[in-house]
N, C-alpha and C. Protein backbone atom coordinates (compact mmCIF):
# COMPACT_ATOMS: atom_id res chain seq x y z
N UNK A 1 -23.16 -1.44 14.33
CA UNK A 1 -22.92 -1.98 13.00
C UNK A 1 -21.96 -1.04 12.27
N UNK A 2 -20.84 -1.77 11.24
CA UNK A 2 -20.20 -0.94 11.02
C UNK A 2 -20.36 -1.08 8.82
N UNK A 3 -20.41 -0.08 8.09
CA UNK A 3 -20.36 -0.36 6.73
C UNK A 3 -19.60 0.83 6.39
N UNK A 4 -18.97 -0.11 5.08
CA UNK A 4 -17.95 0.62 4.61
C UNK A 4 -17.90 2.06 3.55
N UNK A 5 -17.46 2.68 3.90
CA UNK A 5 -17.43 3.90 2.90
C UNK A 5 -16.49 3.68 1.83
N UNK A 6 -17.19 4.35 0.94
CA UNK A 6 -16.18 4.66 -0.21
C UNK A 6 -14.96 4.78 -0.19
N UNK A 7 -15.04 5.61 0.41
CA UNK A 7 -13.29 6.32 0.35
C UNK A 7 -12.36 5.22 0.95
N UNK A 8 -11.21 5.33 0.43
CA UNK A 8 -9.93 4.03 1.15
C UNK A 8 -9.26 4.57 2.04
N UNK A 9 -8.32 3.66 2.38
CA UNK A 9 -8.04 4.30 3.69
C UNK A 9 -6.93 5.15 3.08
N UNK A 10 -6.46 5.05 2.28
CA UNK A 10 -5.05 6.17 0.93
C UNK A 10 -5.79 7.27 1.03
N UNK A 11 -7.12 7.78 0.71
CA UNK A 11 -7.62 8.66 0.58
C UNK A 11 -7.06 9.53 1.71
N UNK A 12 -8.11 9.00 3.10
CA UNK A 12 -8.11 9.27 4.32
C UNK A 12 -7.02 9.93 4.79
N UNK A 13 -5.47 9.28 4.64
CA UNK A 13 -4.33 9.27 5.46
C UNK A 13 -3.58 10.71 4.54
N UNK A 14 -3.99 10.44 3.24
CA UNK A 14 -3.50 11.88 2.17
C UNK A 14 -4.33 13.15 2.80
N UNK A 15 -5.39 12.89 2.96
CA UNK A 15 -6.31 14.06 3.13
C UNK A 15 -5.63 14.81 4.69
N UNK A 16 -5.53 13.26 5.43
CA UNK A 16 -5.55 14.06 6.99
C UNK A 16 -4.03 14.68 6.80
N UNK A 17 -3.21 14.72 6.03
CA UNK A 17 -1.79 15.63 5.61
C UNK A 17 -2.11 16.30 4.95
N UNK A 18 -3.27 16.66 4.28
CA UNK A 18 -3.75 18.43 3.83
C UNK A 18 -2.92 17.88 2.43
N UNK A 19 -2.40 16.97 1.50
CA UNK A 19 -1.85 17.04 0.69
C UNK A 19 -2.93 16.46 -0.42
N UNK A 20 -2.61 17.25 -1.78
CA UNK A 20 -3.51 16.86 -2.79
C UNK A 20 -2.96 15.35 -3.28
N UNK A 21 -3.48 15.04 -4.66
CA UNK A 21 -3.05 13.98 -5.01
C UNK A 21 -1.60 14.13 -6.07
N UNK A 22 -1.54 15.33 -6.09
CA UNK A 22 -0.56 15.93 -7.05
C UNK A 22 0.56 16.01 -6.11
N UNK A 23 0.16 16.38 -4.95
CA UNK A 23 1.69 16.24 -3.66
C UNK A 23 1.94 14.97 -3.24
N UNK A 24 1.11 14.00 -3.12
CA UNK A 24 1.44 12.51 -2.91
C UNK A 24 2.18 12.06 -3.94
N UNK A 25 1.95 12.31 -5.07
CA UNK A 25 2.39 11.62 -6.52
C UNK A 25 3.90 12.14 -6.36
N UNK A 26 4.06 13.93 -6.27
CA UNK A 26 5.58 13.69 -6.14
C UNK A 26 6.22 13.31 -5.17
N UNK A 27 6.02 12.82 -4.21
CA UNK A 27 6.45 12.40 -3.31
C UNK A 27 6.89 10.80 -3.59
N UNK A 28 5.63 10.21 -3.88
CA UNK A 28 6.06 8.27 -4.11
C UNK A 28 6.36 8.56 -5.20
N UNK A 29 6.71 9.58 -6.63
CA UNK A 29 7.71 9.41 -7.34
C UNK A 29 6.55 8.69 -8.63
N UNK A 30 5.42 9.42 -8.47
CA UNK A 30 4.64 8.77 -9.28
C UNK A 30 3.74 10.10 -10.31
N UNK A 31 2.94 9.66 -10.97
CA UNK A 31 2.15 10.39 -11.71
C UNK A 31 1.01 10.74 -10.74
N UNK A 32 0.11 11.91 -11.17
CA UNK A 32 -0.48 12.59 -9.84
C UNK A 32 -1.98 11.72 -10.18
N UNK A 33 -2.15 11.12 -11.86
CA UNK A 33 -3.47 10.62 -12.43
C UNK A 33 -3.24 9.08 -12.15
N UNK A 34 -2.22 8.56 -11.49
CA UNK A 34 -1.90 7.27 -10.93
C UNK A 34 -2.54 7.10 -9.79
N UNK A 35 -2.06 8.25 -9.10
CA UNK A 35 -2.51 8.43 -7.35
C UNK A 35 -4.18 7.86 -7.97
N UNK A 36 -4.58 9.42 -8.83
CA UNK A 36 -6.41 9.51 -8.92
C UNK A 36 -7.00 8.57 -9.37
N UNK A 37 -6.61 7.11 -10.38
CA UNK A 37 -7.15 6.01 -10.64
C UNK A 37 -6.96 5.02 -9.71
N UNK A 38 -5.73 5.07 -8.66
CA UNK A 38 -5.88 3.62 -7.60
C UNK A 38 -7.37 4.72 -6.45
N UNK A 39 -7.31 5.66 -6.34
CA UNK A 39 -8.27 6.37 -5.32
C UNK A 39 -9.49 6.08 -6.01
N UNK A 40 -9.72 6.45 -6.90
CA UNK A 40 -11.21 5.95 -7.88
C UNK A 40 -11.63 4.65 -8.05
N UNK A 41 -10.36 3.36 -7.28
CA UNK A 41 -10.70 2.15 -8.12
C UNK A 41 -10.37 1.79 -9.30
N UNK A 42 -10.03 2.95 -10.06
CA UNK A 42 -9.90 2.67 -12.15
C UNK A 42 -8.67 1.78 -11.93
N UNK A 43 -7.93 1.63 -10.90
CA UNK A 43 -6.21 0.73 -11.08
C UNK A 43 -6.49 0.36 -9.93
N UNK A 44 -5.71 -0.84 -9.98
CA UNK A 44 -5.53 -1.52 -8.84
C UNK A 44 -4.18 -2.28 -8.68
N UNK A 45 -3.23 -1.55 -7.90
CA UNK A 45 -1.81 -2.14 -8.05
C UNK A 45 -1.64 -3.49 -7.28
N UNK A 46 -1.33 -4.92 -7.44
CA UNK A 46 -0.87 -5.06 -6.66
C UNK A 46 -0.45 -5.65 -5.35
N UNK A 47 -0.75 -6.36 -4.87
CA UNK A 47 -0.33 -6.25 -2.93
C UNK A 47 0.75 -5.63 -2.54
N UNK A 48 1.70 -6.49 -3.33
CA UNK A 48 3.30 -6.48 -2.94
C UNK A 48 3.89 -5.30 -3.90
N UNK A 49 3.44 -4.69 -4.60
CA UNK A 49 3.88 -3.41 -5.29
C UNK A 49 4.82 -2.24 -4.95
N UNK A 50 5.63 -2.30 -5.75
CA UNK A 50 6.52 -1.02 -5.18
C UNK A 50 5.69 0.37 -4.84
N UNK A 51 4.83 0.48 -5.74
CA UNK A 51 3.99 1.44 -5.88
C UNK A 51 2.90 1.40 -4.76
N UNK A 52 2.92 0.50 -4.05
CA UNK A 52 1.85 0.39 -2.61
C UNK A 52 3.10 1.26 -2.01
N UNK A 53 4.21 0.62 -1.89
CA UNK A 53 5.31 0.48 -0.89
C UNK A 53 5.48 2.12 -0.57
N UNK A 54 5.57 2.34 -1.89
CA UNK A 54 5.81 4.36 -2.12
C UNK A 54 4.90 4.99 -1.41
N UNK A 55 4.07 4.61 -1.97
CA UNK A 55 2.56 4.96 -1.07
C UNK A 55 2.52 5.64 0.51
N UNK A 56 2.70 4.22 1.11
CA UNK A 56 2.63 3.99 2.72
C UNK A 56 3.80 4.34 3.35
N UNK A 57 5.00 4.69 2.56
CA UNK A 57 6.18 5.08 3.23
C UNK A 57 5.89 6.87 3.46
N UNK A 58 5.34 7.65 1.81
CA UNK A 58 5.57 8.44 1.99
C UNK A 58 4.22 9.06 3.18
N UNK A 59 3.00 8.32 2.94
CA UNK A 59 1.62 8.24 4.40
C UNK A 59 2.28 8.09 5.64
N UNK A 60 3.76 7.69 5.81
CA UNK A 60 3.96 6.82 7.08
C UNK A 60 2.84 6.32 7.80
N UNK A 61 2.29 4.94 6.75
CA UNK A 61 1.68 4.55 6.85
C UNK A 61 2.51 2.86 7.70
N UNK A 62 1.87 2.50 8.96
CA UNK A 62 2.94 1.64 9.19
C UNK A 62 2.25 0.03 9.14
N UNK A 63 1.28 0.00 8.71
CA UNK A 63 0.49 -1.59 8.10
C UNK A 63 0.92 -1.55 7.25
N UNK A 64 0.43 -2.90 6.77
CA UNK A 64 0.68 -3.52 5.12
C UNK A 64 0.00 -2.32 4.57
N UNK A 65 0.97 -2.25 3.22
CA UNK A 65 0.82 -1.32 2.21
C UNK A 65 -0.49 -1.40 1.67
N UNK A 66 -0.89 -2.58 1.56
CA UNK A 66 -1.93 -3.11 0.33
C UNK A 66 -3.22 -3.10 1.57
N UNK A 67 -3.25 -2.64 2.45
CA UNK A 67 -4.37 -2.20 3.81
C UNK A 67 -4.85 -0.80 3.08
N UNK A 68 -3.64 0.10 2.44
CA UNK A 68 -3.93 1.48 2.04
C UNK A 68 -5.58 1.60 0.91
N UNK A 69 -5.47 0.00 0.66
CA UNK A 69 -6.11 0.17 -0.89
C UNK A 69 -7.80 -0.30 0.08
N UNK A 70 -7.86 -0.62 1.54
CA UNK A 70 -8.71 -1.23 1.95
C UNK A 70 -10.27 0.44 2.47
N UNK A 71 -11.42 0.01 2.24
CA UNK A 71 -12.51 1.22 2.73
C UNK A 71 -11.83 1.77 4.04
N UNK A 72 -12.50 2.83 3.98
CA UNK A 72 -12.48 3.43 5.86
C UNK A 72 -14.07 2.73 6.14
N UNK A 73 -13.65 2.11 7.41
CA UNK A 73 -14.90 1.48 8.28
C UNK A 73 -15.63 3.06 9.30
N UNK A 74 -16.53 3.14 8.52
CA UNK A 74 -17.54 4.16 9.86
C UNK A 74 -18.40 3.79 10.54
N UNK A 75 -18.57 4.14 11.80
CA UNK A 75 -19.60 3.43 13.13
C UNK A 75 -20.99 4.17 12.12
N UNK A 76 -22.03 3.24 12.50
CA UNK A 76 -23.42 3.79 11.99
C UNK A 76 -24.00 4.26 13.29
N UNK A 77 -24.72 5.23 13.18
CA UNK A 77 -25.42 5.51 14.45
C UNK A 77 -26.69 5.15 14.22
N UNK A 78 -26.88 4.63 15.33
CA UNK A 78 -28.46 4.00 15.13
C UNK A 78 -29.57 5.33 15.77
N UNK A 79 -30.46 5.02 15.32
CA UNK A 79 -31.23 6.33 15.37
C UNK A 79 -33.26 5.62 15.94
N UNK A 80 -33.71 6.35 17.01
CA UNK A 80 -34.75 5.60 16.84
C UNK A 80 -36.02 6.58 16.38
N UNK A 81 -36.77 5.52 15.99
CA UNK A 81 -37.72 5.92 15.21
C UNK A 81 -39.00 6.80 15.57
């Protein structure tokens, strides 16, 4: 069974580049409290957004942009009792 975590997959792909949200932001050319409200949920840009687009180019992220805004899926381990 698989359920979704919090975190998006933007989170994920920033983190696994060791970069904060303040190094993503200058990078897609954005504000660093932009990055921290689409990561929190507080904003939601979008599908077709330039601001996805910035996103996933600078992630070389190579799915749809608007995938970035989607949970990370984690395997559950089943455990017996």
């Amino acid at each position: 069974m698989i359920r979704p975590s919090p975190e998006l997959i933007l989170t994920q792909k920033r983190e696994a580049l060791g970069w904060s949200k303040t190094d993503l932001a200058r990078r897609a050319g954005m504000q660093p409290s932009r990055v921290g409200q689409i990561e929190n949920g507080r904003a939601v840009p979008p599908r077709d957004s330039v601001e996805l687009m910035r996103l996933a180019v600078q992630l070389g992220f190579t799915g749809p942009p608007a995938d970035l805004l989607r949970p990370v899926e984690e395997p559950v381990v089943a455990t017996r009792a």
